[in-house]
C-alpha atoms as a PDB file:
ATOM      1  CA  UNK A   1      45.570 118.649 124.794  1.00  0.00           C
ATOM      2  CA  UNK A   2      42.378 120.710 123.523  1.00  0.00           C
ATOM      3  CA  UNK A   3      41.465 123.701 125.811  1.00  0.00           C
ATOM      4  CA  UNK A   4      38.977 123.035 128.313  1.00  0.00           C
ATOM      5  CA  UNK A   5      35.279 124.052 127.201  1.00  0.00           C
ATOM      6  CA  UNK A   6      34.057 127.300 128.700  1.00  0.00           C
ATOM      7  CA  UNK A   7      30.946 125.998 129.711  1.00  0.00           C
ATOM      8  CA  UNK A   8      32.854 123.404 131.697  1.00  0.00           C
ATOM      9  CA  UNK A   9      34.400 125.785 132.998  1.00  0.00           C
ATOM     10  CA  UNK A  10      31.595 127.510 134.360  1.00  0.00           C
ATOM     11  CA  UNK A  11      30.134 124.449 135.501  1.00  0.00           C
ATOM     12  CA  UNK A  12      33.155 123.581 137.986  1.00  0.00           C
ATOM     13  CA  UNK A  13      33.008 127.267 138.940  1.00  0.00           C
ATOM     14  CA  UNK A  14      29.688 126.508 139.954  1.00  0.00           C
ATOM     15  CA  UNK A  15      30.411 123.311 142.143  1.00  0.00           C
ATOM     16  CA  UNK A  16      33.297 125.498 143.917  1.00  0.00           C
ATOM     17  CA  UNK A  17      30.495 127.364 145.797  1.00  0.00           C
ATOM     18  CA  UNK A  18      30.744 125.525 149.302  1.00  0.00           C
ATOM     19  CA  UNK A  19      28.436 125.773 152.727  1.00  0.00           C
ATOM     20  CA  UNK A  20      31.244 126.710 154.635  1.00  0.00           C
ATOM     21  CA  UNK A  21      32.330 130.458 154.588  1.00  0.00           C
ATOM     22  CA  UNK A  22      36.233 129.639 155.232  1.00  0.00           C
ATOM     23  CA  UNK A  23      36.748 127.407 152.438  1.00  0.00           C
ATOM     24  CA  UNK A  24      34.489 129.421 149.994  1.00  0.00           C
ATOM     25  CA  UNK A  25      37.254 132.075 150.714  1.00  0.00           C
ATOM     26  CA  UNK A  26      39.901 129.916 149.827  1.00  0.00           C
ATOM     27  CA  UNK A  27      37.867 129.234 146.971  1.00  0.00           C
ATOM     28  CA  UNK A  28      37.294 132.408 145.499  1.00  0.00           C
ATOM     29  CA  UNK A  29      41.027 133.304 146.240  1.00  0.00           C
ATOM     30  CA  UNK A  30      41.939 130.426 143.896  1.00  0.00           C
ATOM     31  CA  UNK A  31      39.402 130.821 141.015  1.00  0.00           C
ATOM     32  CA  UNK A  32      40.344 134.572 140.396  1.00  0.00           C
ATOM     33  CA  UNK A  33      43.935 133.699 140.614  1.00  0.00           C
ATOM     34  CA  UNK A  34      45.304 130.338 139.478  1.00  0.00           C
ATOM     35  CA  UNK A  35      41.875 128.366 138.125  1.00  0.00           C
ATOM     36  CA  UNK A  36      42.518 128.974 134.781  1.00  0.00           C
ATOM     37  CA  UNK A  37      45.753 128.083 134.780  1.00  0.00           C
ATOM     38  CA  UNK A  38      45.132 124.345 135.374  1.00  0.00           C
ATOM     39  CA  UNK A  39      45.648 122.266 132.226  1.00  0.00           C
ATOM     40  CA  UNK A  40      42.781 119.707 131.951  1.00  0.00           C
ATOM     41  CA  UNK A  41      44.753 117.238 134.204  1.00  0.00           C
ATOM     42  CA  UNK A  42      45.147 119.101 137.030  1.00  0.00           C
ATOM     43  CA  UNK A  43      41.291 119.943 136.095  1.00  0.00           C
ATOM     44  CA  UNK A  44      40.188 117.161 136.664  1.00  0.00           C
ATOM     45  CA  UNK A  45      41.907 116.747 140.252  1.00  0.00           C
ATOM     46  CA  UNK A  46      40.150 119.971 140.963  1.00  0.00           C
ATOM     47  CA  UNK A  47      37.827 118.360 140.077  1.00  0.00           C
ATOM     48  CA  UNK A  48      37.947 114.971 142.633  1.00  0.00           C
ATOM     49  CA  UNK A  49      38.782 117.333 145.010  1.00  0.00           C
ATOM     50  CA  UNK A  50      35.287 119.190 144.990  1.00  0.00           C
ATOM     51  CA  UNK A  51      33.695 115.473 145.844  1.00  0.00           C
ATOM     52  CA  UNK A  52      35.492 115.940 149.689  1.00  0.00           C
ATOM     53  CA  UNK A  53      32.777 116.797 152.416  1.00  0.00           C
ATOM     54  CA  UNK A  54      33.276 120.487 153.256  1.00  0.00           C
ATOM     55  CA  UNK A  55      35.012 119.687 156.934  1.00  0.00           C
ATOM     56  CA  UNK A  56      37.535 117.457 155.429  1.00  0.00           C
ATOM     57  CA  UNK A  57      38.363 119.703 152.489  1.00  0.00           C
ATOM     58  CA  UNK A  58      38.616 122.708 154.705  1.00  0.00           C
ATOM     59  CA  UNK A  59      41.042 120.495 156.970  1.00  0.00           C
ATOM     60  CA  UNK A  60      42.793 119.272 154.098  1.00  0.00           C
ATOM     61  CA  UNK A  61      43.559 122.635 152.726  1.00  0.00           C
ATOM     62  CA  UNK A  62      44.009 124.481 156.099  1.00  0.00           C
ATOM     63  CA  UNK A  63      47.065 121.353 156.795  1.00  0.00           C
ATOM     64  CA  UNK A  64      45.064 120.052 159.523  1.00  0.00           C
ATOM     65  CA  UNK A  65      44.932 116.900 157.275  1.00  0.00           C
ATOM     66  CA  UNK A  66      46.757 115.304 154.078  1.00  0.00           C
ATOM     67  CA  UNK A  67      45.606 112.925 151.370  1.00  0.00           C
ATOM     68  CA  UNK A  68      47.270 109.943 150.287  1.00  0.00           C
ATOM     69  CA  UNK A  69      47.073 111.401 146.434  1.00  0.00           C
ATOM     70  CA  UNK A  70      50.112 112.901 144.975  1.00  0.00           C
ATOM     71  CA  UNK A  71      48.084 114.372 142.275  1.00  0.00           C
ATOM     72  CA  UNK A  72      45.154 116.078 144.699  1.00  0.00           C
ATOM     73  CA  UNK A  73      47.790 117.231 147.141  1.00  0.00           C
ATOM     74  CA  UNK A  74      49.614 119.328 144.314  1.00  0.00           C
ATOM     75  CA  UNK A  75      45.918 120.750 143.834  1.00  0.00           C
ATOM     76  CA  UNK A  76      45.744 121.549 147.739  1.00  0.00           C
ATOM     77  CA  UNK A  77      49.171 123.088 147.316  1.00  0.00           C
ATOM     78  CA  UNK A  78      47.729 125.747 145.132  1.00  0.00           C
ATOM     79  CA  UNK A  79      44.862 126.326 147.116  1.00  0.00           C
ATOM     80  CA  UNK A  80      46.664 126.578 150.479  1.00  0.00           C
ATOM     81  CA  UNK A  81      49.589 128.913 148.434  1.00  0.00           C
ATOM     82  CA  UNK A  82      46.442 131.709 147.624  1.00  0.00           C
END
């Protein structure tokens, strides 16, 4: 696969910023330390995942909640392992 464009990069970066202080923490955590290390796959769960409403993301990665998708849960795996 071709590495992912910088400015995509920056973009998604962008749409991390959330209205809820907890999971902007969570956030932040994961972008310093294991965002770039998504190939473009797992990229593009992040990706889906940033479409969740802020409550149920925060629930979802605080294991108040699960989704049915294999592929998003490894992505809330990472997040809830920062």
């Amino acid at each position: 696969m071709s590495e992912i464009d910088a400015t995509e990069k920056k973009r998604i970066r962008w749409r991390s910023r959330r209205g809820l202080l907890e999971l902007d923490i969570v956030l932040e955590r994961f972008l310093a330390s294991g965002f770039d290390d998504l190939d473009q796959g797992q990229l593009a769960d992040y990706r889906r995942l940033l479409q969740l409403d802020d409550n149920d993301f925060l629930d979802v990665v605080n294991g108040k909640a699960d989704l049915d998708d294999a592929a998003l849960m490894a992505i809330v795996r990472l997040l809830r392992a920062v």
